[in-house]
N, C-alpha and C. Protein backbone atom coordinates (compact mmCIF):
# COMPACT_ATOMS: atom_id res chain seq x y z
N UNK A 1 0.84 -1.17 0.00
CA UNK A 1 0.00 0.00 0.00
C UNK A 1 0.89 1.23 0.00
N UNK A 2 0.65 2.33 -0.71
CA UNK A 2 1.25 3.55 -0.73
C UNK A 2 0.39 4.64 -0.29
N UNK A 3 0.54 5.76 -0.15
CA UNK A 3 0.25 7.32 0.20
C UNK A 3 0.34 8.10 -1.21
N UNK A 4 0.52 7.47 -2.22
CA UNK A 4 0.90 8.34 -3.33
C UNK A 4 1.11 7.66 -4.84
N UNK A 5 1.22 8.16 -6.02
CA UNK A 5 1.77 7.01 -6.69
C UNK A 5 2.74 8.03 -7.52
N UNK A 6 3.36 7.95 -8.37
CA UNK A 6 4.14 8.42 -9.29
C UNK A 6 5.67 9.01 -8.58
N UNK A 7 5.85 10.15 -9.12
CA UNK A 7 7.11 11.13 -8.58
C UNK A 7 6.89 11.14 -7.09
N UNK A 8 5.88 11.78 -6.71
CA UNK A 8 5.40 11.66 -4.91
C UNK A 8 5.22 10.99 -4.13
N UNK A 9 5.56 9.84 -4.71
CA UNK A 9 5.49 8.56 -3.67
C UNK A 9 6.72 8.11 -3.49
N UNK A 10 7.12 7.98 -2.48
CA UNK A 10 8.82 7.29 -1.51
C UNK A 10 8.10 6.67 -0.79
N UNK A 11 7.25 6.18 -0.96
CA UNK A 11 7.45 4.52 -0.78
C UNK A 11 7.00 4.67 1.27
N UNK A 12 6.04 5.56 1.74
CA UNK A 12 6.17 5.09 2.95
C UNK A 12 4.86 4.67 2.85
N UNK A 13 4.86 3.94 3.91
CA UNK A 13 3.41 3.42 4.43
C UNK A 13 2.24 4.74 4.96
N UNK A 14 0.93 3.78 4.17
CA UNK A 14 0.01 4.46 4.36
C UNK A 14 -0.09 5.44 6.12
N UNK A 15 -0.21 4.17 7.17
CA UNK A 15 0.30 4.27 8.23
C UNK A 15 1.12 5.42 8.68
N UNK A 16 2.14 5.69 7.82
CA UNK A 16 3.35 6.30 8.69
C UNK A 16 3.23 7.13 9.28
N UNK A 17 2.55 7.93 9.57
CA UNK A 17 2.50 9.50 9.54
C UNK A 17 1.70 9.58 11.00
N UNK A 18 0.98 8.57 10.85
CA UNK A 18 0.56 8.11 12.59
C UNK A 18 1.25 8.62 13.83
N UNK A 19 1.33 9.48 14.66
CA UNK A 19 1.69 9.81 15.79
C UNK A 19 1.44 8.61 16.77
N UNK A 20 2.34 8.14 17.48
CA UNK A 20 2.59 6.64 18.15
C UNK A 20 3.36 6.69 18.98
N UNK A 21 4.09 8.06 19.57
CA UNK A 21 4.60 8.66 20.64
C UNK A 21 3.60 8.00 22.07
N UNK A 22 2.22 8.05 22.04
CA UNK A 22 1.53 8.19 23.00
C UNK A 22 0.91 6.76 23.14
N UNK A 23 1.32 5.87 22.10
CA UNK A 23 0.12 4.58 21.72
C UNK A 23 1.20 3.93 22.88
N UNK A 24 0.37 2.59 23.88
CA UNK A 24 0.90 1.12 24.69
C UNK A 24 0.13 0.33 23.84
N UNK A 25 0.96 -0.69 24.49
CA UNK A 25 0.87 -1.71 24.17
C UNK A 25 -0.33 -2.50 25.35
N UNK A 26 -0.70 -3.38 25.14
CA UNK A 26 -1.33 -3.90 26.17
C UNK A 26 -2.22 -5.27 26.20
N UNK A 27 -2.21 -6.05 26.72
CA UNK A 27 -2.83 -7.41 26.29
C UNK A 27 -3.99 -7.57 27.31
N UNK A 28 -5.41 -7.85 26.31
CA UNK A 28 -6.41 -8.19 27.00
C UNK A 28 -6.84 -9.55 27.70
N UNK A 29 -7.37 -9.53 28.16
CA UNK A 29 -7.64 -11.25 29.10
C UNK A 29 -7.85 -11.89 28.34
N UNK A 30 -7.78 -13.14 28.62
CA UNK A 30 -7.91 -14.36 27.92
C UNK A 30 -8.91 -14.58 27.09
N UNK A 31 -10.11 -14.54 28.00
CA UNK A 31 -11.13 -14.74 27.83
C UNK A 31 -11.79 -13.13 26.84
N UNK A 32 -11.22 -12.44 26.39
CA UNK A 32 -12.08 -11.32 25.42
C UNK A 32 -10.95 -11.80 24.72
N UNK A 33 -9.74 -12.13 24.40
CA UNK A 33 -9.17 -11.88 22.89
C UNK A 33 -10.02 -13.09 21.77
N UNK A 34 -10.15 -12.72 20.30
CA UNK A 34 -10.92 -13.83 19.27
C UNK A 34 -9.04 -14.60 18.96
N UNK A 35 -9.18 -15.46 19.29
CA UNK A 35 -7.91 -16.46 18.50
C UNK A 35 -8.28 -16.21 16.72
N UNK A 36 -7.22 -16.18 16.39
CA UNK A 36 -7.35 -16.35 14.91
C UNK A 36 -5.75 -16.36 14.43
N UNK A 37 -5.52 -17.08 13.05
CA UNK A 37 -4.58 -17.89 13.12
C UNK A 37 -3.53 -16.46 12.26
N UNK A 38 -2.39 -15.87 12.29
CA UNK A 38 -1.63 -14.99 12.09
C UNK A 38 -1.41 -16.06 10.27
N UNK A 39 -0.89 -14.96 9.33
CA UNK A 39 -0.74 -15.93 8.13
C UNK A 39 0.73 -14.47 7.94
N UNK A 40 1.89 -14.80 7.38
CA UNK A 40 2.46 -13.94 7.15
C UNK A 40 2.73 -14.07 5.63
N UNK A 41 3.52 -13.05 5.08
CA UNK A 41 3.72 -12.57 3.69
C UNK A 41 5.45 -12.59 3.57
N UNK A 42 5.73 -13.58 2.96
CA UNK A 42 7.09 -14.05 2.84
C UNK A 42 7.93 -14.81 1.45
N UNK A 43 9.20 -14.21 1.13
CA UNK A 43 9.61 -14.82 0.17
C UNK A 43 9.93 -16.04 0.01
N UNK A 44 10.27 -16.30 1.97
CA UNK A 44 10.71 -17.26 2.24
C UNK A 44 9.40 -18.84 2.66
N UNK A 45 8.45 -18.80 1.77
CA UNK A 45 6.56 -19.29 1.61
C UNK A 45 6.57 -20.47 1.73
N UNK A 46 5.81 -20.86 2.66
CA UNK A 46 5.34 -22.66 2.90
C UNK A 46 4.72 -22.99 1.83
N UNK A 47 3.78 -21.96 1.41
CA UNK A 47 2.75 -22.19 0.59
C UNK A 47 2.57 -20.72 -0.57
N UNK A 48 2.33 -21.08 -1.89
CA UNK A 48 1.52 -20.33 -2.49
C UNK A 48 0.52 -19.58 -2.18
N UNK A 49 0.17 -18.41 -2.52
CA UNK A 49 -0.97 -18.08 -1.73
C UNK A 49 -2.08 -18.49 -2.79
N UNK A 50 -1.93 -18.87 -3.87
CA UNK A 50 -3.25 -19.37 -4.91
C UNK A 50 -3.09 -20.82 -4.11
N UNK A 51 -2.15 -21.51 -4.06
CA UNK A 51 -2.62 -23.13 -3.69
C UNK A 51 -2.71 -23.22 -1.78
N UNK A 52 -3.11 -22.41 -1.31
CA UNK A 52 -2.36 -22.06 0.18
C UNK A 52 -3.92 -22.33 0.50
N UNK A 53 -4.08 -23.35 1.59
CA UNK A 53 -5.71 -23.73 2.09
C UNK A 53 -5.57 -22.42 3.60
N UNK A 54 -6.39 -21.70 3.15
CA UNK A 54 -6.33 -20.36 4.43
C UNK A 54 -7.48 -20.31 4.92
N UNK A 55 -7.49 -20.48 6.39
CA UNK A 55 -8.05 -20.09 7.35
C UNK A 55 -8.65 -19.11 7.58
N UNK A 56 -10.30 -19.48 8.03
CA UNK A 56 -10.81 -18.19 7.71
C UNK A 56 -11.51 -18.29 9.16
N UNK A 57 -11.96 -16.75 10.10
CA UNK A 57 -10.96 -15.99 9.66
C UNK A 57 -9.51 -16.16 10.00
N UNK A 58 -8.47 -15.17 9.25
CA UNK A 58 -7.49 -14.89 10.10
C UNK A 58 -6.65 -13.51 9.97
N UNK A 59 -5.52 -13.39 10.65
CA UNK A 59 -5.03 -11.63 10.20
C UNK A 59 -3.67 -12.11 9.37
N UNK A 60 -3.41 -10.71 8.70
CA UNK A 60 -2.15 -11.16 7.79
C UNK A 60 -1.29 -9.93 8.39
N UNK A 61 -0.04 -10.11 8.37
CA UNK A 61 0.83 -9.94 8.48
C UNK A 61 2.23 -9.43 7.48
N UNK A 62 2.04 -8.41 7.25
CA UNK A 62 2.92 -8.15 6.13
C UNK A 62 4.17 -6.78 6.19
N UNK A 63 5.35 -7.58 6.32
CA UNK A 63 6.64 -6.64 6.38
C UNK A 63 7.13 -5.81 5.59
N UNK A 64 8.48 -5.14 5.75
CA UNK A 64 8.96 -3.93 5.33
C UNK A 64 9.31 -4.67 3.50
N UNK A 65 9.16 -4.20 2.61
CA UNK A 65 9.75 -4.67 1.09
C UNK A 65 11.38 -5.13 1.49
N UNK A 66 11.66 -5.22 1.98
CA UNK A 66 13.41 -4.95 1.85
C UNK A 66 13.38 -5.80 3.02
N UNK A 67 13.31 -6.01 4.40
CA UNK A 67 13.46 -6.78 5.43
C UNK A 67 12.42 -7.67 5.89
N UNK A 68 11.19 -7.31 4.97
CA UNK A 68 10.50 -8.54 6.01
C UNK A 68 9.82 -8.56 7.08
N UNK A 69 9.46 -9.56 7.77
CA UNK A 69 8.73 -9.54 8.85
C UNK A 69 9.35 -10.44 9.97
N UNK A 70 9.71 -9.74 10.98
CA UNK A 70 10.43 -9.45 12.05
C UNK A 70 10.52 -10.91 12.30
N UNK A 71 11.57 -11.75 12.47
CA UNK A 71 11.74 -12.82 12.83
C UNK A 71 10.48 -13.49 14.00
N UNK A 72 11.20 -12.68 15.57
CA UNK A 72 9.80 -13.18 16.47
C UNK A 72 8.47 -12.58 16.37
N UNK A 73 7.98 -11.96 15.32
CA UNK A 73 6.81 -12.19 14.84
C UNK A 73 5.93 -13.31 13.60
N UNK A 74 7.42 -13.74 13.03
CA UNK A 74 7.31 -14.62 12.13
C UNK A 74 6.94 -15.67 12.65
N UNK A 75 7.76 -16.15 13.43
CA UNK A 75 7.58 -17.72 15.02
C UNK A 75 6.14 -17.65 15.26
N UNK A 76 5.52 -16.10 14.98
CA UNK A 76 3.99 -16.67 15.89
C UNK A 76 3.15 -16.91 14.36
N UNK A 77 3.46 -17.07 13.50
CA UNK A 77 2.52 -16.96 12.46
C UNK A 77 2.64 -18.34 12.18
N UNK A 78 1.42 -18.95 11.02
CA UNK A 78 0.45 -20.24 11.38
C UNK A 78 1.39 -20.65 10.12
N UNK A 79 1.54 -19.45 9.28
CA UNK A 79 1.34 -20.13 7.47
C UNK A 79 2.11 -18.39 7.24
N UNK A 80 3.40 -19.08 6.35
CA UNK A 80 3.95 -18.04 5.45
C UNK A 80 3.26 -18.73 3.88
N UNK A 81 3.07 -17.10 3.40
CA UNK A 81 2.37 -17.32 2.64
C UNK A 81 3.50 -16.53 1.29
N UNK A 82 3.44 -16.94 0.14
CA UNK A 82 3.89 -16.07 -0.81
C UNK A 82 3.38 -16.09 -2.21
């Protein structure tokens, strides 16, 4: 996803611009979080994502073009997908 397309776009995330100075972190009880299975976006892919049997629902996960997605966030994901 971009903020821009042509000459005006460098490439940051839609996101970026987000003020996050003030945001925690914080984990809710057990019993209110929905489980659902993490799927990440990787070169390094278990699966195709056309032949990839995906879980529904679930959240995706998708890193920087150039580095990826953070190793110990990778560990928690179900299914690299590419």
């Amino acid at each position: 996803m971009r903020n821009g397309t042509g000459a005006s776009d460098r490439g940051n995330a839609i996101l970026s611009d987000l003020p996050l100075d003030r945001v925690r972190a914080f984990e809710l009880p057990f019993v209110l979080q929905r489980r659902v299975p993490l799927l990440a976006t990787s070169s390094h892919a278990d699966a195709l994502l056309h032949e990839a049997d995906l879980p529904q629902p679930c959240a995706w996960v998708m890193g920087h073009e150039g580095q990826g997605v953070a190793e110990p966030l990778m560990k928690r994901c179900a299914l690299r997908v590419g």
